[in-house]
C-alpha atoms as a PDB file:
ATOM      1  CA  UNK A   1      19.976  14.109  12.125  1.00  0.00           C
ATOM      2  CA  UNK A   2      17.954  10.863  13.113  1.00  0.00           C
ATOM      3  CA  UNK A   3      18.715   7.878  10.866  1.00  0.00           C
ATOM      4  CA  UNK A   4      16.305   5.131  10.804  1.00  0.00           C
ATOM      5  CA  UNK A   5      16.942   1.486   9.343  1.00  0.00           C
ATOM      6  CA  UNK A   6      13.850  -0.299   8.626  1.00  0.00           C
ATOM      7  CA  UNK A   7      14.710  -4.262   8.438  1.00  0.00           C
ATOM      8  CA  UNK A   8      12.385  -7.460   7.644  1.00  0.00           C
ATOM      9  CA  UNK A   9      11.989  -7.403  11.809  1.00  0.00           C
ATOM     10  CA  UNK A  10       9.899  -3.742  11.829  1.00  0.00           C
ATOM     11  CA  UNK A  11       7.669  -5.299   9.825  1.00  0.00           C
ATOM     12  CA  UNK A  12       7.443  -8.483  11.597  1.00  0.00           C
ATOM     13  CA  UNK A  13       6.790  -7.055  15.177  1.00  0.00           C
ATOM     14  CA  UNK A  14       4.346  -4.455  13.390  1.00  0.00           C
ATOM     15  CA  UNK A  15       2.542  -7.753  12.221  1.00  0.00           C
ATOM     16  CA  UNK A  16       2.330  -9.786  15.595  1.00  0.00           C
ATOM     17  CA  UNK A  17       0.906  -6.302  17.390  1.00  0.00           C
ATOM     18  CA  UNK A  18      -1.824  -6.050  14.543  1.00  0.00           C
ATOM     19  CA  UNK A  19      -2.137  -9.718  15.706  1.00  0.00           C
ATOM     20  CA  UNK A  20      -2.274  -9.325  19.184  1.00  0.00           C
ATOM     21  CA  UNK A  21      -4.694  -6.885  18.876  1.00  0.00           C
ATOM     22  CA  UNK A  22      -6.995  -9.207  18.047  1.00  0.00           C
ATOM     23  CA  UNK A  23      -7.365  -9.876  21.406  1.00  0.00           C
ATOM     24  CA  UNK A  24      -8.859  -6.553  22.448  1.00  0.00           C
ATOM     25  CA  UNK A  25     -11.638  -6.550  19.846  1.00  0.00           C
ATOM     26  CA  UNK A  26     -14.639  -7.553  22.492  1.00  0.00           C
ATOM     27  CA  UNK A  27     -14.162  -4.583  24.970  1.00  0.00           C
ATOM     28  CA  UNK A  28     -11.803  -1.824  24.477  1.00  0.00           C
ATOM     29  CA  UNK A  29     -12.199  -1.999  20.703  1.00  0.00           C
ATOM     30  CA  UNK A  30     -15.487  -0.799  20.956  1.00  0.00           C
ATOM     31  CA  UNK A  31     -14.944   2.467  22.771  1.00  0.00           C
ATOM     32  CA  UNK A  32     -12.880   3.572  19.338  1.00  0.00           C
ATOM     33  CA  UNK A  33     -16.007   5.221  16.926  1.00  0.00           C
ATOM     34  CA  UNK A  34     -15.769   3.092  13.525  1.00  0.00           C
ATOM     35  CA  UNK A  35     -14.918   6.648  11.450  1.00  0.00           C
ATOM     36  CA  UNK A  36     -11.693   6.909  13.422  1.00  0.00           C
ATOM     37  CA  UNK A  37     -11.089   2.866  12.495  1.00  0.00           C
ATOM     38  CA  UNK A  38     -11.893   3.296   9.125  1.00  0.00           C
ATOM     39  CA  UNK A  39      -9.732   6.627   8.971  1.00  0.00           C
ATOM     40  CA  UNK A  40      -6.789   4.700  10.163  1.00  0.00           C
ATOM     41  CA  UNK A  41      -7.289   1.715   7.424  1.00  0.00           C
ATOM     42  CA  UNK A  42      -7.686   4.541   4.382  1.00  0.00           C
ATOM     43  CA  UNK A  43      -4.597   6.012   5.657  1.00  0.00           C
ATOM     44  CA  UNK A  44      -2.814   2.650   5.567  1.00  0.00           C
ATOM     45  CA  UNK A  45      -4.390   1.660   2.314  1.00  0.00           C
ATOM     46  CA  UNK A  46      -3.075   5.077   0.319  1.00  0.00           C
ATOM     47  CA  UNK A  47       0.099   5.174   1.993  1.00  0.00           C
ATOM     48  CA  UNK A  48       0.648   1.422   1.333  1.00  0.00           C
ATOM     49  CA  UNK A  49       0.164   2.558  -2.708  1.00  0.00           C
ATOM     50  CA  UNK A  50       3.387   4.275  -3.205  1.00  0.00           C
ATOM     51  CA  UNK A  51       5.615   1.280  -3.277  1.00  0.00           C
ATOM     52  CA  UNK A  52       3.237  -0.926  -5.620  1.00  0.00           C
ATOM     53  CA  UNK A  53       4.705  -1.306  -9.105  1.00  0.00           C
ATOM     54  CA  UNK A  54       0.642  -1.632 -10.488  1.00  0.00           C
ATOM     55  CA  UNK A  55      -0.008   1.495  -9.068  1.00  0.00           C
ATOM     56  CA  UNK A  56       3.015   3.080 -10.297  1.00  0.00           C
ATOM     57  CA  UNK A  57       2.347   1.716 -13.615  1.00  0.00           C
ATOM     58  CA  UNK A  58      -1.801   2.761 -14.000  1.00  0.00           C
ATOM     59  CA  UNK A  59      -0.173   6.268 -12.345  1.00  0.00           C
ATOM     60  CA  UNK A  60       2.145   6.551 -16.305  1.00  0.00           C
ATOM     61  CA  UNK A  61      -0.995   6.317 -18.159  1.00  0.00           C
ATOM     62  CA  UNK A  62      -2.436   9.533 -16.285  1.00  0.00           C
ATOM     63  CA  UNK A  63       1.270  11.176 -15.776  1.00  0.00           C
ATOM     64  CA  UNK A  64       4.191  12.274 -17.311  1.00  0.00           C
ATOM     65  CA  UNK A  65       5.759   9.420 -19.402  1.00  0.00           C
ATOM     66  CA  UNK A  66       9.299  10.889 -18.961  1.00  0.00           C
ATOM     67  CA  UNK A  67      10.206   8.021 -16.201  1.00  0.00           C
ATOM     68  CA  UNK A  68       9.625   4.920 -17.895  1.00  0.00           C
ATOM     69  CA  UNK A  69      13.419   4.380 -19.292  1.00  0.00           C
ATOM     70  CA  UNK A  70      14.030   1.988 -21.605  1.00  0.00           C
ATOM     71  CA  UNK A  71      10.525   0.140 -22.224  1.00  0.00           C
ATOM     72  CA  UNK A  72       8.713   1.525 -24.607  1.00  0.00           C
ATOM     73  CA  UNK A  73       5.368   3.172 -23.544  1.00  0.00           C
ATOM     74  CA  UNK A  74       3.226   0.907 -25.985  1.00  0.00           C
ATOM     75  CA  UNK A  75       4.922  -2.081 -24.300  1.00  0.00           C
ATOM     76  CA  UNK A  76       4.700  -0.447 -20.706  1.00  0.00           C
ATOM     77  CA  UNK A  77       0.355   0.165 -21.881  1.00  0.00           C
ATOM     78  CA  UNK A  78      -0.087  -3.436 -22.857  1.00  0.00           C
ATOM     79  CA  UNK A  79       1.752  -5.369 -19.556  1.00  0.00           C
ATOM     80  CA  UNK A  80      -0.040  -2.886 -17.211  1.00  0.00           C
ATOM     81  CA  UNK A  81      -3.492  -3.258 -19.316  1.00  0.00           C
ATOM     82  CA  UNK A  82      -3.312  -7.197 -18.595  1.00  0.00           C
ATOM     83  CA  UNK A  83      -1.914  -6.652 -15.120  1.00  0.00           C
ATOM     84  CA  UNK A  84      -5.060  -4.599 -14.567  1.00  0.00           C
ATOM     85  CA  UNK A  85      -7.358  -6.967 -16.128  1.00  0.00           C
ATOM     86  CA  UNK A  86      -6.189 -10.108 -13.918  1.00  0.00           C
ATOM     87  CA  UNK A  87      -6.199  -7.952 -10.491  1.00  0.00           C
ATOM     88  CA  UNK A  88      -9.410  -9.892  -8.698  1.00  0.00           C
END
């Protein structure tokens, strides 16, 4: 069995290579067709969704309602309705 432990640090060194790519945009960015670039970022965007607590809560009203707990579903409705109408 492999174990892995994700710390604050993954992230971190994830972020300064994203940076540091920056530096190749000019020439060997441009050999990589934009459908495989904007391939990567969709896969990145929808796989990014799953731990967002807006998503999560737009996902109820479309979903089974049998996870919410102890907040009522009316309450649940209203906070996510004025979460969703303040997202910019």
């Amino acid at each position: 069995m492999v174990r892995v432990r994700e710390t604050r640090l993954t992230v971190l060194f994830s972020h300064i290579l994203i940076g540091l790519s920056l530096l190749l945009l000019p020439y060997p960015l441009a050999y990589i067709p934009p459908s495989v670039l904007n391939g990567l970022f969709l896969y990145v965007a929808v796989t990014g969704l799953g731990g967002n607590q807006l998503f999560e809560r737009v996902a109820l009203f479309f979903t089974e309602q049998a996870t919410i707990g102890i907040v009522k579903l009316k309450v649940t409705s209203v906070f996510t309705s004025y979460d969703v109408y303040y997202v910019e």
